[in-house]
C-alpha atoms as a PDB file:
ATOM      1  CA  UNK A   1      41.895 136.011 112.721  1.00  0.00           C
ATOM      2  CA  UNK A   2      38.747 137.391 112.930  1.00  0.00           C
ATOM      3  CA  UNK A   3      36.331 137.437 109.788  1.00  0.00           C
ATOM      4  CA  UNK A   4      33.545 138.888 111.591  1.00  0.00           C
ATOM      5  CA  UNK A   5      35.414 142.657 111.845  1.00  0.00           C
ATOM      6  CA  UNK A   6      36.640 142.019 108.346  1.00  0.00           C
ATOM      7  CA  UNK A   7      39.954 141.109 109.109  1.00  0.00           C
ATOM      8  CA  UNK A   8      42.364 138.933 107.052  1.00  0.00           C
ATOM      9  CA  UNK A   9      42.097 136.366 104.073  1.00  0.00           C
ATOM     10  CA  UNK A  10      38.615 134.356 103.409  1.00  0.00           C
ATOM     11  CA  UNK A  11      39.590 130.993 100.925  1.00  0.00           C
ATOM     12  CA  UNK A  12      36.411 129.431  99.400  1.00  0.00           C
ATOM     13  CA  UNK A  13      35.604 126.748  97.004  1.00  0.00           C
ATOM     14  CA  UNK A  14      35.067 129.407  94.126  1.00  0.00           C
ATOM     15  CA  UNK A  15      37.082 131.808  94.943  1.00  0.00           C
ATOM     16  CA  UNK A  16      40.827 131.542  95.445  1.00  0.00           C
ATOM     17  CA  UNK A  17      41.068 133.867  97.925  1.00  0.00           C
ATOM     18  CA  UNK A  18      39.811 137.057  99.249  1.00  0.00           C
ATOM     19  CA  UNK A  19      41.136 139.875 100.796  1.00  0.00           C
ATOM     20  CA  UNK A  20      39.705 142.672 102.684  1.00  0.00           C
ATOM     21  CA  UNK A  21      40.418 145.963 104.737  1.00  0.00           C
ATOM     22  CA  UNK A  22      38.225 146.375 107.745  1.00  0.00           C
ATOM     23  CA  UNK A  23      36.766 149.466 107.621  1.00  0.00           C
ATOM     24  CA  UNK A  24      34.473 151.180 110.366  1.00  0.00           C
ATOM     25  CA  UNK A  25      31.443 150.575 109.576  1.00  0.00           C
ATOM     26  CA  UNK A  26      31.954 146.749 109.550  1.00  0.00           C
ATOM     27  CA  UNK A  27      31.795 146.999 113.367  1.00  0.00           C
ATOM     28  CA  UNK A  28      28.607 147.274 112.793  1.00  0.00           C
ATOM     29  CA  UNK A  29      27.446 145.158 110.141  1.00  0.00           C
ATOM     30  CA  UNK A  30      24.155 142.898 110.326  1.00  0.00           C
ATOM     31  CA  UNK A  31      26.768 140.064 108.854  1.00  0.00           C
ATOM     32  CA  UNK A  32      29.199 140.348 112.116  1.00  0.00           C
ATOM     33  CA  UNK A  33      30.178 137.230 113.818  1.00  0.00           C
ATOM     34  CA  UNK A  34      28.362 135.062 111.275  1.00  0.00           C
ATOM     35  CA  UNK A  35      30.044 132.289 109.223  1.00  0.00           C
ATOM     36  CA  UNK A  36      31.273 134.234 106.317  1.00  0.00           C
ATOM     37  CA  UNK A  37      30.381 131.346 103.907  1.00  0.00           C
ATOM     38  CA  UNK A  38      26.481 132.712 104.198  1.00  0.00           C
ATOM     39  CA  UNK A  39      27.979 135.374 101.813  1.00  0.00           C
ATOM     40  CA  UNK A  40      29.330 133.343  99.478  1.00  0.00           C
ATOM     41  CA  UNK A  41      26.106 131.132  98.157  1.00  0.00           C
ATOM     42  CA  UNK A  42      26.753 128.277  95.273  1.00  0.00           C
ATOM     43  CA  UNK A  43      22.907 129.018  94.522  1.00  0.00           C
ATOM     44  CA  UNK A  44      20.094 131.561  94.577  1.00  0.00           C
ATOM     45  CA  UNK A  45      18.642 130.006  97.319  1.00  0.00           C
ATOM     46  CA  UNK A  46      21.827 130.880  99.584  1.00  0.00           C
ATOM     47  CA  UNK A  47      21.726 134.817  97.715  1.00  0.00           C
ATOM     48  CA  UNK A  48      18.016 134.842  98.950  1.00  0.00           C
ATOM     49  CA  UNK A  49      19.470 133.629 102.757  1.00  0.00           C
ATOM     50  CA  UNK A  50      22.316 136.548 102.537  1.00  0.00           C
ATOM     51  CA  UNK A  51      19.678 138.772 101.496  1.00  0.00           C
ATOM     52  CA  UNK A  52      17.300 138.573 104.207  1.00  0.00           C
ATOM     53  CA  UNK A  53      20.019 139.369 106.547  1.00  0.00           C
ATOM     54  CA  UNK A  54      21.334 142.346 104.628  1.00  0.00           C
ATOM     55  CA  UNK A  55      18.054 144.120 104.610  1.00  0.00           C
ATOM     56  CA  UNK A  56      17.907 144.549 108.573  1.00  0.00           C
ATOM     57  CA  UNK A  57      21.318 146.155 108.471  1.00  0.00           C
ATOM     58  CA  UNK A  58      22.202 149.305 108.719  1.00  0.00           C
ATOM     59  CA  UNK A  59      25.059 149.834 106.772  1.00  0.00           C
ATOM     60  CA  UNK A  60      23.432 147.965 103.548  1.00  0.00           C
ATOM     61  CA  UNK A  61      24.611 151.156 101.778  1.00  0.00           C
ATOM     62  CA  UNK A  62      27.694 151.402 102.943  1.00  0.00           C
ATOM     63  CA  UNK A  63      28.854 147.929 102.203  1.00  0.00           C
ATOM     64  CA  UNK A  64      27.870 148.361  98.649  1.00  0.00           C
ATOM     65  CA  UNK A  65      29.563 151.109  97.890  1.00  0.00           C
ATOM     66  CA  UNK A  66      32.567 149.024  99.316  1.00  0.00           C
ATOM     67  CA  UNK A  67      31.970 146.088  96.937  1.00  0.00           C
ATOM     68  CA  UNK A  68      31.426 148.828  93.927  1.00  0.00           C
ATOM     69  CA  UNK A  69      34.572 150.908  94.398  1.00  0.00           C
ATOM     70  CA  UNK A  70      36.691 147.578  94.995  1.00  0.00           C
ATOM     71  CA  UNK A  71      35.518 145.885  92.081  1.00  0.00           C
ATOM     72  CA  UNK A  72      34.551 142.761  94.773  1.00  0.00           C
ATOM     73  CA  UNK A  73      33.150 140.339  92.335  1.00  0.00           C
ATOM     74  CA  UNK A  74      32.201 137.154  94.346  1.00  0.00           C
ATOM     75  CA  UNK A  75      29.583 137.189  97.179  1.00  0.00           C
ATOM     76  CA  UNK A  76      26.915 139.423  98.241  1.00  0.00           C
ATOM     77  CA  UNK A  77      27.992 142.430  99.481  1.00  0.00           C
ATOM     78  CA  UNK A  78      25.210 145.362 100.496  1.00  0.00           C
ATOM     79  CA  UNK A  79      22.450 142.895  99.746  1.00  0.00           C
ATOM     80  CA  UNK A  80      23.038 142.930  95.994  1.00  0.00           C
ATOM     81  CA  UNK A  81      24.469 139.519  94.062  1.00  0.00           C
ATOM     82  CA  UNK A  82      27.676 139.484  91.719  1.00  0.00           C
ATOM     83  CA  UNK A  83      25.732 140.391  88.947  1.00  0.00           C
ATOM     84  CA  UNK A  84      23.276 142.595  89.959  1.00  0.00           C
ATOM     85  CA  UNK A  85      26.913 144.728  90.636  1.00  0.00           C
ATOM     86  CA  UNK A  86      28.197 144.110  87.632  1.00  0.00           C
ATOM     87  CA  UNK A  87      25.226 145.954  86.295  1.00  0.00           C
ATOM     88  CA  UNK A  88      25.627 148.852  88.857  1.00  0.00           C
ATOM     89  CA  UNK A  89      29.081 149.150  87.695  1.00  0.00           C
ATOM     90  CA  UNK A  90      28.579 149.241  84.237  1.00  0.00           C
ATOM     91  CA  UNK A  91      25.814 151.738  84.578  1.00  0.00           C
ATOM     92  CA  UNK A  92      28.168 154.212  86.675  1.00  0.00           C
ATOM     93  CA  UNK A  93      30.941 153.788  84.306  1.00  0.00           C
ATOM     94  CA  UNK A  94      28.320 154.520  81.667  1.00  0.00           C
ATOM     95  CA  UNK A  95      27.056 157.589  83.883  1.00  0.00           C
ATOM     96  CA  UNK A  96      30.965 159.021  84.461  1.00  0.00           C
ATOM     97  CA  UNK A  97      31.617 158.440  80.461  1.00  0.00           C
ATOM     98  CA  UNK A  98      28.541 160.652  79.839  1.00  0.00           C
ATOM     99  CA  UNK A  99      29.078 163.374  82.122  1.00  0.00           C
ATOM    100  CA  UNK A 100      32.686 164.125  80.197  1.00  0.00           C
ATOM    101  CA  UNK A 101      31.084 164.580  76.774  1.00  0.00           C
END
């Protein structure tokens, strides 16, 4: 199994498990071929380290918008923490609710 093209199931200490589809632009990703478990910090010291490789990649948007539209809650996923996208969620669904008034 290979984690690095976003293949298969990911188990971590807190998270029960993980599951992905690889999608194209993972290929690609500044994250390929590293240990997964970078992406999946206990602390904000380890979101800082994930960070700092997300913002020399150049599908940072792409992964995201992955992590948005598949409600991914754990990990950082296109450089942003869990709840930095639980605020981008919120604010979208807030957006979508808006625009059918």
């Amino acid at each position: 199994m290979d984690y690095s093209k976003g293949e298969g199931t990911l188990a971590t200490d807190d998270v029960e498990e993980i599951v992905w589809v690889s999608e194209p632009w993972m290929a690609v990703g500044a994250c390929r071929g590293l240990d997964p478990a970078i992406f999946f910090p206990s602390d904000g010291a380890g979101v800082i380290g994930a960070r700092k490789i997300c913002c020399n990649c150049d599908v940072i948007d792409e992964c995201l918008d992955y992590a948005l539209k598949n409600r991914i809650e754990h990990g950082v996923w296109g450089g942003s923490s869990e709840r930095e996208r639980k605020r981008l969620q919120r604010a979208r669904l807030l957006r979508r609710s808006m625009e059918c008034w």
